[in-house]
Protein backbone atom coordinates (compact mmCIF):
# COMPACT_ATOMS: atom_id res chain seq x y z
CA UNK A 1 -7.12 -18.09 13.45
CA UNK A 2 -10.14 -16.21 14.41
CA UNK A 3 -12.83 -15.42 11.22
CA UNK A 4 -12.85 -11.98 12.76
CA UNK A 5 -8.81 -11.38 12.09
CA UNK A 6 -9.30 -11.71 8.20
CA UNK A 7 -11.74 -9.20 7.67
CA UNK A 8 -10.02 -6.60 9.09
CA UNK A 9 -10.96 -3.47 7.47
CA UNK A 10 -8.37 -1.64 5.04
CA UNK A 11 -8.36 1.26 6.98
CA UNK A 12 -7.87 -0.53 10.21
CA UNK A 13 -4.58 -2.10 8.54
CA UNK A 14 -1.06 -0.57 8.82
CA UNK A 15 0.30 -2.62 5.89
CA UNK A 16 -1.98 -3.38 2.61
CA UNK A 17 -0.75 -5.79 0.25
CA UNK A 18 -0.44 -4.01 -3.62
CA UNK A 19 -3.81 -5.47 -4.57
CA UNK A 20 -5.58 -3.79 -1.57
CA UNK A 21 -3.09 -0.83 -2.09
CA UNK A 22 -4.86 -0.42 -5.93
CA UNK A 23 -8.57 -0.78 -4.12
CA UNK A 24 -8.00 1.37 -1.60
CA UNK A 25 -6.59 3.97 -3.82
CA UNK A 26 -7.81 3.31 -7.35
CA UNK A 27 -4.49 3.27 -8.82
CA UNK A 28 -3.28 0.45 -10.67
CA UNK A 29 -1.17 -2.42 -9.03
CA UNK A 30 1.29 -2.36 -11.71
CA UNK A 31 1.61 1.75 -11.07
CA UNK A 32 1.88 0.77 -7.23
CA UNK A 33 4.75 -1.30 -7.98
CA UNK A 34 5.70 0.91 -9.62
CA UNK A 35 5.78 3.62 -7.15
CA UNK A 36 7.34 1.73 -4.45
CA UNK A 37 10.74 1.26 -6.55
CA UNK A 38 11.14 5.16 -6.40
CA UNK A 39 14.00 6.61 -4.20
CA UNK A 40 11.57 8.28 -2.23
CA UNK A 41 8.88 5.65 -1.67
CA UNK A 42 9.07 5.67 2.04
CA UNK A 43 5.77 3.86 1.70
CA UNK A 44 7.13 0.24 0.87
CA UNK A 45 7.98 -2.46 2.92
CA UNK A 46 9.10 -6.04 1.90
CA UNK A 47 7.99 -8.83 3.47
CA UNK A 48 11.04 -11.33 1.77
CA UNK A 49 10.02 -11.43 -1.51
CA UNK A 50 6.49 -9.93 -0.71
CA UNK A 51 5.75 -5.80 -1.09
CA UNK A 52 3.37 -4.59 1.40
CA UNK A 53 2.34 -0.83 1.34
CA UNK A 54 2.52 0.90 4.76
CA UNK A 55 -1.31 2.75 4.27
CA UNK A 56 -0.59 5.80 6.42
CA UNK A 57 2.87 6.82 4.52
CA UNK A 58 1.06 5.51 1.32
CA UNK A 59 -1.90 8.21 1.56
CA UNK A 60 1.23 10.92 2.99
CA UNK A 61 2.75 10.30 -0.11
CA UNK A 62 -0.81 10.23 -2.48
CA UNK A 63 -1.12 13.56 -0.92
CA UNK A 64 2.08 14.84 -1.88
CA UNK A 65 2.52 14.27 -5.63
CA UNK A 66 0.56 16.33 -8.43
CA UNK A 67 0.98 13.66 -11.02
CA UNK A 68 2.57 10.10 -10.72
């Protein structure tokens, strides 16, 4: 694998995993995790066992709620 593939910038990335999710956004991973078991969490994707955050929907759905 190329050096250059793993430093992909976050906001070059369509999925972030929670811990890049709670850097890029300054919320919590626990609250992320939190988040993405909600109904209407259109933001989550699993990966088997492994939640990745879809970025774009992610900040669509930041920009959406008043309080989470």
């Amino acid at each position: 694998m190329d050096s250059n593939t793993k430093n992909v910038p976050i906001y070059h990335k369509v999925t972030l995993t929670v811990e890049e999710a709670a850097a890029y956004s300054g919320i919590g991973q626990k609250k992320i995790r939190e988040l993405a078991r909600r109904d209407d969490a259109n933001f989550a994707l699993f990966c088997g066992q492994k939640l990745l955050i879809k970025r774009k929907r992610f900040d669509e759905y930041i920009d959406q709620e008043l309080v989470i």
